[in-house]
Protein backbone atom coordinates (compact mmCIF):
# COMPACT_ATOMS: atom_id res chain seq x y z
CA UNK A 1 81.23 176.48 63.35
CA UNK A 2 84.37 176.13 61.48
CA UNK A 3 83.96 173.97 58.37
CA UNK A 4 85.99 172.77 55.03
CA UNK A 5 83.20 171.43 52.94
CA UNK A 6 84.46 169.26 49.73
CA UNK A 7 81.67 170.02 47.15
CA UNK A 8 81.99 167.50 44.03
CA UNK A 9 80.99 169.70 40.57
CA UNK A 10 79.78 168.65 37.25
CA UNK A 11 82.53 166.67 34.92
CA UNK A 12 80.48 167.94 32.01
CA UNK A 13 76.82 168.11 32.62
CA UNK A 14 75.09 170.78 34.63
CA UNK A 15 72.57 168.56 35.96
CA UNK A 16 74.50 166.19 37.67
CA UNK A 17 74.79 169.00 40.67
CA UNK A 18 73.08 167.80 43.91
CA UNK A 19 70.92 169.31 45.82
CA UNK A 20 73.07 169.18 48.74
CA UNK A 21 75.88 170.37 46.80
CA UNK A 22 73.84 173.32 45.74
CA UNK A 23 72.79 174.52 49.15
CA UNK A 24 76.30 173.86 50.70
CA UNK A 25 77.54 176.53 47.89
CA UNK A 26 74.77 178.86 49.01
CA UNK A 27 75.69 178.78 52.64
CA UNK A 28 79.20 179.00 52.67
CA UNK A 29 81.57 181.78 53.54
CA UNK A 30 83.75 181.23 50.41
CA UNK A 31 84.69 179.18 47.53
CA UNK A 32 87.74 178.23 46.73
CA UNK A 33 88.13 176.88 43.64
CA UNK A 34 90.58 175.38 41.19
CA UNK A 35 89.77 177.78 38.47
CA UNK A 36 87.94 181.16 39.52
CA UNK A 37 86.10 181.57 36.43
CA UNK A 38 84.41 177.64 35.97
CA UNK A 39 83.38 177.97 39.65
CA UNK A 40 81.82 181.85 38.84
CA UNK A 41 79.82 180.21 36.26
CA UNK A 42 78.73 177.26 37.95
CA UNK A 43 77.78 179.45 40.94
CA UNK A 44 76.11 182.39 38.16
CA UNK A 45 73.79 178.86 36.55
CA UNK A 46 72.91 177.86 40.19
CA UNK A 47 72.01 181.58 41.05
CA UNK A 48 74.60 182.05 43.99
CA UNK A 49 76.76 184.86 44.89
CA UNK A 50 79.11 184.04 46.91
CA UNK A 51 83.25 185.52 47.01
CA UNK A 52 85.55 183.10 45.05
CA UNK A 53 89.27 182.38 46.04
CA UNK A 54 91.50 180.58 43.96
CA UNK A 55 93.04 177.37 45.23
CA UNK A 56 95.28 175.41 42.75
CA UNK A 57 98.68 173.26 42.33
CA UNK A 58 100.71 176.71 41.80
CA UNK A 59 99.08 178.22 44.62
CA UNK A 60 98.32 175.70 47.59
CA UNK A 61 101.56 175.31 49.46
CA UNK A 62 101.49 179.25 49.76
CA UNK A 63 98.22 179.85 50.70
CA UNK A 64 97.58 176.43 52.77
CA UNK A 65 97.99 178.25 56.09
CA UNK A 66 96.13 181.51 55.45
CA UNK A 67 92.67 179.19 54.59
CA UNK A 68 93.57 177.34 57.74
CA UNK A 69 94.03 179.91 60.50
CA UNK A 70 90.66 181.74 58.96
CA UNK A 71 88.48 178.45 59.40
CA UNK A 72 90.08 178.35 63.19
CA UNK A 73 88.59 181.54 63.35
CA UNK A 74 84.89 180.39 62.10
CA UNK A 75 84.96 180.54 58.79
CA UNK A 76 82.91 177.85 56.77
CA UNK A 77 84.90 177.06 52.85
CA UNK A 78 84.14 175.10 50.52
CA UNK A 79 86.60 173.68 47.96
CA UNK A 80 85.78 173.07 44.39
CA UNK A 81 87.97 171.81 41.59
CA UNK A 82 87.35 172.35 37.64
CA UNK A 83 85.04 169.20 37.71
CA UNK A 84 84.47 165.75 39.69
CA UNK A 85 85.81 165.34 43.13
CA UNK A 86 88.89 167.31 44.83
CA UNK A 87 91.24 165.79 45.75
CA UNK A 88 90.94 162.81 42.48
CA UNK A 89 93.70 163.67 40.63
CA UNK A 90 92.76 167.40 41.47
CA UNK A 91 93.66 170.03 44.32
CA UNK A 92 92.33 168.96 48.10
CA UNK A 93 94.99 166.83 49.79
CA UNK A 94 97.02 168.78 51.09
CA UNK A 95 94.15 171.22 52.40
CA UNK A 96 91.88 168.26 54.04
CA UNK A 97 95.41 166.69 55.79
CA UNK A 98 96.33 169.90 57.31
CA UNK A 99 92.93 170.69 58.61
CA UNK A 100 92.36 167.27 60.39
CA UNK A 101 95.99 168.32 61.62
CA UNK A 102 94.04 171.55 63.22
CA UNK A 103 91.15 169.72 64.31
CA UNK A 104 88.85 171.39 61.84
CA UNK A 105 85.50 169.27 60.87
CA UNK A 106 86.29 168.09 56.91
CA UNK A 107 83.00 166.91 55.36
CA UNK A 108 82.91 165.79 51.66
CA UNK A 109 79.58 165.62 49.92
CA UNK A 110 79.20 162.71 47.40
CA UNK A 111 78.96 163.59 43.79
CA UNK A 112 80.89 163.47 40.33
CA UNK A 113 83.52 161.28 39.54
CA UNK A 114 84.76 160.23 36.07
CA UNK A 115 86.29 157.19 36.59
CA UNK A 116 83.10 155.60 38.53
CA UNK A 117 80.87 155.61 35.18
CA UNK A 118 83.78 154.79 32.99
CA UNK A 119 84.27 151.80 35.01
CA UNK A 120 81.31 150.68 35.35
CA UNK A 121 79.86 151.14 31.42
CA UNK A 122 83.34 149.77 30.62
CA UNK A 123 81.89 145.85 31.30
CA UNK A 124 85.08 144.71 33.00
CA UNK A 125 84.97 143.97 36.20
CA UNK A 126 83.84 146.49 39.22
CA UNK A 127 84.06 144.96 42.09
CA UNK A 128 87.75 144.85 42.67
CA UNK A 129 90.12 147.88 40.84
CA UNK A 130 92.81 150.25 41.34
CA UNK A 131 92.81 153.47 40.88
CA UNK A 132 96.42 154.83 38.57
CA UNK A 133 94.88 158.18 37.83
CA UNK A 134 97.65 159.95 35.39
CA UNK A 135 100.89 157.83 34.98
CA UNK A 136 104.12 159.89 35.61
CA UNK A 137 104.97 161.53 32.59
CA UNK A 138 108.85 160.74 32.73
CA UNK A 139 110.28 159.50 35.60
CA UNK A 140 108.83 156.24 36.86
CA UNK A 141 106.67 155.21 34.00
CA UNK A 142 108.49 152.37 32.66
CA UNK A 143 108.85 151.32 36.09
CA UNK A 144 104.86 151.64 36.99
CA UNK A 145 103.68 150.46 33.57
CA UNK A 146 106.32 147.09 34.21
CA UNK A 147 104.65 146.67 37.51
CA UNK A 148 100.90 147.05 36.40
CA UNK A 149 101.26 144.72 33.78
CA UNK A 150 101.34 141.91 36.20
CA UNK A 151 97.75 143.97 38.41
CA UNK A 152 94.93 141.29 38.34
CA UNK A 153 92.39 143.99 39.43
CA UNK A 154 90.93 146.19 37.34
CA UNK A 155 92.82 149.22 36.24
CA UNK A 156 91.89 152.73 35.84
CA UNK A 157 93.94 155.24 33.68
CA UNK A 158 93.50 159.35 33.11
CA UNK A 159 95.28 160.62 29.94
CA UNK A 160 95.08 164.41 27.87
CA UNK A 161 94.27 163.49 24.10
CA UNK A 162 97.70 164.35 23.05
CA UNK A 163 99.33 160.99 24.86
CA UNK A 164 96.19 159.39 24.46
CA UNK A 165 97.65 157.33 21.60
CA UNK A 166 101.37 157.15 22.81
CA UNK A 167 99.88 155.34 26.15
CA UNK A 168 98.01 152.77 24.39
CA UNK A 169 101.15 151.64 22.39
CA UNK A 170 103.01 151.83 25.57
CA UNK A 171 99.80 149.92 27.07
CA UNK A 172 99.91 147.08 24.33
CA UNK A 173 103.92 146.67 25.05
CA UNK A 174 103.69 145.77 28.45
CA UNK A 175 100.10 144.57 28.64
CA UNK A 176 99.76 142.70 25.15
CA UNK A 177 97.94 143.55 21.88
CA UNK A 178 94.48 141.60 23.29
CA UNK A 179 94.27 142.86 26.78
CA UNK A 180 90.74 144.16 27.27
CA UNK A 181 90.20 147.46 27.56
CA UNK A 182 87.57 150.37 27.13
CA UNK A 183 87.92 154.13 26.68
CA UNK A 184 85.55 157.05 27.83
CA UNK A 185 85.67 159.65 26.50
CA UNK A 186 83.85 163.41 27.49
CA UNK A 187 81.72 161.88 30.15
CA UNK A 188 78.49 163.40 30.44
CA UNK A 189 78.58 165.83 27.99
CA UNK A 190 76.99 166.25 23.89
CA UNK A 191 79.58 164.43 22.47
CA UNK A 192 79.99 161.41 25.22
CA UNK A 193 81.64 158.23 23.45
CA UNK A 194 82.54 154.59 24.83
CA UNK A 195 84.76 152.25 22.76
CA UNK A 196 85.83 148.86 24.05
CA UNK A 197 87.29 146.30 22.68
CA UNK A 198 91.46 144.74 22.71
CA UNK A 199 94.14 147.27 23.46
CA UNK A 200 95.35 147.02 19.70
CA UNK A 201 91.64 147.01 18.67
CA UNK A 202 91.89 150.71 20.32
CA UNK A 203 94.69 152.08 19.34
CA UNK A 204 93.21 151.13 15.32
CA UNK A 205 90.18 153.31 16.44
CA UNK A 206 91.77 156.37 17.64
CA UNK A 207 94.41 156.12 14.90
CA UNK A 208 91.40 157.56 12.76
CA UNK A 209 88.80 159.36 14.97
CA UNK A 210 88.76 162.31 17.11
CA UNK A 211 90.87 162.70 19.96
CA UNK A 212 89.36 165.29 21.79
CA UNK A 213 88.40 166.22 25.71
CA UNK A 214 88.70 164.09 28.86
CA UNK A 215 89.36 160.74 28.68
CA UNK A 216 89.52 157.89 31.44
CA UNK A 217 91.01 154.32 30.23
CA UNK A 218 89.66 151.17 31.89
CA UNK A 219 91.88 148.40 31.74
CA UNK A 220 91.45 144.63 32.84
CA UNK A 221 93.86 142.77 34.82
CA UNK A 222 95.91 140.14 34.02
């Protein structure tokens, strides 16, 4: 029966596969994955063979219909990204929307997520938040930092290391120096880390340590 399976991977550590996940992967047509070589090695550790397409930003408009008309035909996928969830702030969208279009069956297995831990490890509150993922780099980020300045739910950032620093200046601008905040940083893996404390209070820490890997910001509302 045709199926697109979304199959959350590790963010960092190999252990946080399911077991569901894992036998989902095993019986499976194909894999299509973000990055060809992560998913060959995740699928090498879990013992699978199984062919591997890629499926990425550069690629997905082009080869959207292709993947479709082969699961009308009985095929069973299943999309993985680099780590964590598709479709959070990753390949999927597009892929899942068209299929409901076709009246395939969509099923997404629960799993990895970075911001989930980051939230809740950050001690601000959980129960009500919104989810920013990464801020436009140019156009429209004055515009959506102005208007999340005045969010009273909890507010969840991703950032690379090298604007790490430039967004918590732009963070203490709009927000102010003692907004509460926390930072995660390589979730899951050897070197994990967790700093909270004010916005400025950050930006003093990671003036002077590393800023390396994944990070996911956690910010409280006003």
């Amino acid at each position: 029966m045709s199926r697109l399976y979304l199959i959350p991977t590790p963010i960092g550590n190999l252990e946080d596969i399911t077991l569901r996940a894992k036998r989902i992967l095993s019986e499976v047509d194909l894999v299509l994955a973000e990055d060809s070589r992560k998913a060959g090695f995740l699928l090498k550790h879990l013992g699978i063979s199984k062919p591997i397409r890629a499926h990425h930003k550069f690629n997905e408009h082009k080869t959207l219909q292709t993947v479709v008309e082969e699961l009308k035909h009985g095929k069973t996928f299943g999309l993985v990204t680099d780590a964590g969830t598709p479709g959070i702030s990753d390949p999927g969208f597009l892929l899942v929307r068209e299929c409901i279009r076709e009246g395939i069956a969509v099923e997404t297995l629960p799993g990895p997520t970075a911001f989930i831990p980051a939230l809740v490890n950050s001690g601000l509150p959980a129960d009500r938040f919104v989810f920013e993922g990464f801020l436009p780099h140019k156009k429209g980020r004055k515009k959506r930092l102005e208007f999340l300045a005045d969010e009273e739910r909890t507010i969840i950032l991703y950032e690379s290391p090298h604007r790490l620093l430039k967004l918590l200046e732009e963070l203490k601008e709009w927000f102010g120096e003692e907004r509460q905040a926390a930072v995660a940083r390589e979730l899951t893996k050897m070197h994990e880390e967790n700093v909270r404390g004010t916005l400025n209070e950050l930006t003093t820490y990671y003036n002077t340590h590393t800023v390396k890997g994944e990070f996911v910001l956690i910010v409280a509302g006003k």
